[in-house]
Protein backbone atom coordinates (compact mmCIF):
# COMPACT_ATOMS: atom_id res chain seq x y z
CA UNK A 1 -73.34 39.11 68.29
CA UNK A 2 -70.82 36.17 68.70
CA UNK A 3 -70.70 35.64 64.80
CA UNK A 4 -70.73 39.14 64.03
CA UNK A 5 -67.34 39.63 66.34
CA UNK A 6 -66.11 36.19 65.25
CA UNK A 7 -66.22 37.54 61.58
CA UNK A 8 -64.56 40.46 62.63
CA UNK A 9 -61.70 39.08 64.64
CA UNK A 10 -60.97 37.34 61.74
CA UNK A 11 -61.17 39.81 58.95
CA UNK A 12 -58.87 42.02 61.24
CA UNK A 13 -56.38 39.36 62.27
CA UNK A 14 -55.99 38.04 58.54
CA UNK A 15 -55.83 41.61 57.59
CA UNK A 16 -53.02 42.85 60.47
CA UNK A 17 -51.40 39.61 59.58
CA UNK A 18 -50.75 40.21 56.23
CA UNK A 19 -49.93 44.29 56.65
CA UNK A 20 -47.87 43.73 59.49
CA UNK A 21 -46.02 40.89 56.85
CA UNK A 22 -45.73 43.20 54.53
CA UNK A 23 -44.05 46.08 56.48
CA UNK A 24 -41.43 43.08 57.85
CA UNK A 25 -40.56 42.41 53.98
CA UNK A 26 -40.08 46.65 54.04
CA UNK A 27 -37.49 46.87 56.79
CA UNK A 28 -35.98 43.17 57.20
CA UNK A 29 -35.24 43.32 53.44
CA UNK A 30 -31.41 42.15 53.18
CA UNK A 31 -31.52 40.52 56.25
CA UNK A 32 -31.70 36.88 57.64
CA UNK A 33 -34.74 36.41 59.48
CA UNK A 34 -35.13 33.02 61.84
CA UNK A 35 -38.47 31.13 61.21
CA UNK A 36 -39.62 31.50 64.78
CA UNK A 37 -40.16 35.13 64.45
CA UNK A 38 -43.13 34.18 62.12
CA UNK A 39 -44.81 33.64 65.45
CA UNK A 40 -44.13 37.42 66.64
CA UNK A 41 -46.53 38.57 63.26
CA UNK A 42 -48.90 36.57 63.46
CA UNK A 43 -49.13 37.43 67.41
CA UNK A 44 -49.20 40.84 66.28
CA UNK A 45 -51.91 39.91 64.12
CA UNK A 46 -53.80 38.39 66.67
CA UNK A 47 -53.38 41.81 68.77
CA UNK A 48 -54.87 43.83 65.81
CA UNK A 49 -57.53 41.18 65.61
CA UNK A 50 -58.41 41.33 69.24
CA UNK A 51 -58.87 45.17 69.23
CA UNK A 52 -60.40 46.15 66.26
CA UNK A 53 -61.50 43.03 65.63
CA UNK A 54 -62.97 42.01 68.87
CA UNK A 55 -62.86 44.85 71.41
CA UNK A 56 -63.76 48.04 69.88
CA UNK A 57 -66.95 46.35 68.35
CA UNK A 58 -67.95 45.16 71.46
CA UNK A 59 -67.29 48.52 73.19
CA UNK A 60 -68.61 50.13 70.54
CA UNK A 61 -71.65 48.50 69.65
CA UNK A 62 -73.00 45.97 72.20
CA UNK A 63 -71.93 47.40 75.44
CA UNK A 64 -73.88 49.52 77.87
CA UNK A 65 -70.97 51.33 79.28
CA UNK A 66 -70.70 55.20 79.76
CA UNK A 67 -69.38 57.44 76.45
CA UNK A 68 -65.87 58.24 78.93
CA UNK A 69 -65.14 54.29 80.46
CA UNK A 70 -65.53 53.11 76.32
CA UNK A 71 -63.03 56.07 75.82
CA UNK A 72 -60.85 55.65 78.70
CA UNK A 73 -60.89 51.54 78.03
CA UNK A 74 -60.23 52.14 74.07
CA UNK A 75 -57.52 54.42 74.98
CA UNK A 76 -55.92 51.78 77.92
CA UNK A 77 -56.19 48.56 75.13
CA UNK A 78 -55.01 50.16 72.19
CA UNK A 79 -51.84 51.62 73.75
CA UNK A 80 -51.16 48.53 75.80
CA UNK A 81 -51.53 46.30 72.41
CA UNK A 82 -49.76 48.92 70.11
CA UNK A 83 -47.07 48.92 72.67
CA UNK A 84 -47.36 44.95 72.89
CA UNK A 85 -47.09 44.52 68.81
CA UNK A 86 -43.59 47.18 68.85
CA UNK A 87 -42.10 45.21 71.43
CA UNK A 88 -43.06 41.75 69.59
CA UNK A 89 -41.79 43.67 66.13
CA UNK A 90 -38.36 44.87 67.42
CA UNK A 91 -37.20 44.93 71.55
CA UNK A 92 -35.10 48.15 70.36
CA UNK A 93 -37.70 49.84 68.77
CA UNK A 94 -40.09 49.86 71.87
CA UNK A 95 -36.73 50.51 73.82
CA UNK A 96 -36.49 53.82 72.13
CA UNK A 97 -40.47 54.55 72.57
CA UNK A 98 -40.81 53.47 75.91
CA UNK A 99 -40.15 56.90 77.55
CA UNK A 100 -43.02 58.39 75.37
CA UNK A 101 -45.53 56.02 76.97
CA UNK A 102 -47.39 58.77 78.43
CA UNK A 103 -47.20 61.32 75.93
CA UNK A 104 -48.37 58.84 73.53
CA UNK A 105 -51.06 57.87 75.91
CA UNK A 106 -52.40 61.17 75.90
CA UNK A 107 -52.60 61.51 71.98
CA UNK A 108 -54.54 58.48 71.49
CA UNK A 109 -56.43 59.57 74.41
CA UNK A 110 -57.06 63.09 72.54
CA UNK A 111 -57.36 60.89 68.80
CA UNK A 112 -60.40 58.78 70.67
CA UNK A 113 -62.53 61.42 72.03
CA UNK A 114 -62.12 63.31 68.63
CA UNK A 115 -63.22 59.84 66.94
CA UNK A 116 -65.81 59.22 69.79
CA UNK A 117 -67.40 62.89 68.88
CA UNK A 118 -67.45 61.95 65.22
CA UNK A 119 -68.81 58.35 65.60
CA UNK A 120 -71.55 59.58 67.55
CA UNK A 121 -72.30 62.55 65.64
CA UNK A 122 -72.60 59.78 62.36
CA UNK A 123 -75.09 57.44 64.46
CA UNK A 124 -77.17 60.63 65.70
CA UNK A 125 -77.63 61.51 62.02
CA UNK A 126 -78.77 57.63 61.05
CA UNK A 127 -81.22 57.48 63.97
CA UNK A 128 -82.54 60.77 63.03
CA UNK A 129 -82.76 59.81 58.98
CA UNK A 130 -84.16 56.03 60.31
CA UNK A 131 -86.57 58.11 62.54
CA UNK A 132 -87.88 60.95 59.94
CA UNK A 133 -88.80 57.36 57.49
CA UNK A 134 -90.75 56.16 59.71
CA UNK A 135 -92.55 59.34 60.35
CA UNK A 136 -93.42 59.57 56.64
């Protein structure tokens, strides 16, 4: 378990870390930028790496906790951290988002339990296809 969510933290982080780098080259284009925000990405890398890298794995996969606290608990860390990487990306960008907090709260609270319906639908299906092989 450990190496699997080791391997994961960093395939996410390296991953977040570069497409986070990219989208800074997209909007800081003609502008100066000082060398210590290189610490905000890779920060925010570390945030994607920690949640999908880290959290939802072990939500997902290894723990033993009830279909609506993996929701709710998705839901809580991936708004806290998306609203964690804006304000580490630009202070007035999550100053202009920062009254949606709840609405957006309730979409990725709607976006999970569509996604929880589909994941589980998906691992029904390969229990049921790993179950009917071993029948026959």
């Amino acid at each position: 378990m450990f190496n699997s969510l080791k391997t994961s933290f960093i395939q996410a982080t390296l991953g977040g870390t570069i497409w986070i780098t990219f989208l800074a080259n997209l909007v800081f284009q003609k502008e100066f930028i000082p060398f210590n925000y290189t610490w905000h990405l890779l920060a925010i890398g570390s945030l994607i790496g920690i949640t999908f890298g880290i959290i939802y794995p072990y939500l997902w996969t290894y723990s033993t906790f009830s279909a609506r606290l993996n929701i709710f608990l998705s839901t809580l860390i991936n708004t806290f951290c998306g609203f964690a990487a804006v304000y580490l990306f630009s202070v007035e960008m999550f100053d202009f988002i920062k009254p949606f907090l709840v609405p957006i709260f309730v979409i990725t609270l709607i976006g999970h339990i569509i996604g929880f319906y589909f994941y589980s639908n998906y691992q029904n299906k390969k229990q049921v296809k790993k179950l009917n092989q071993m029948i026959s």
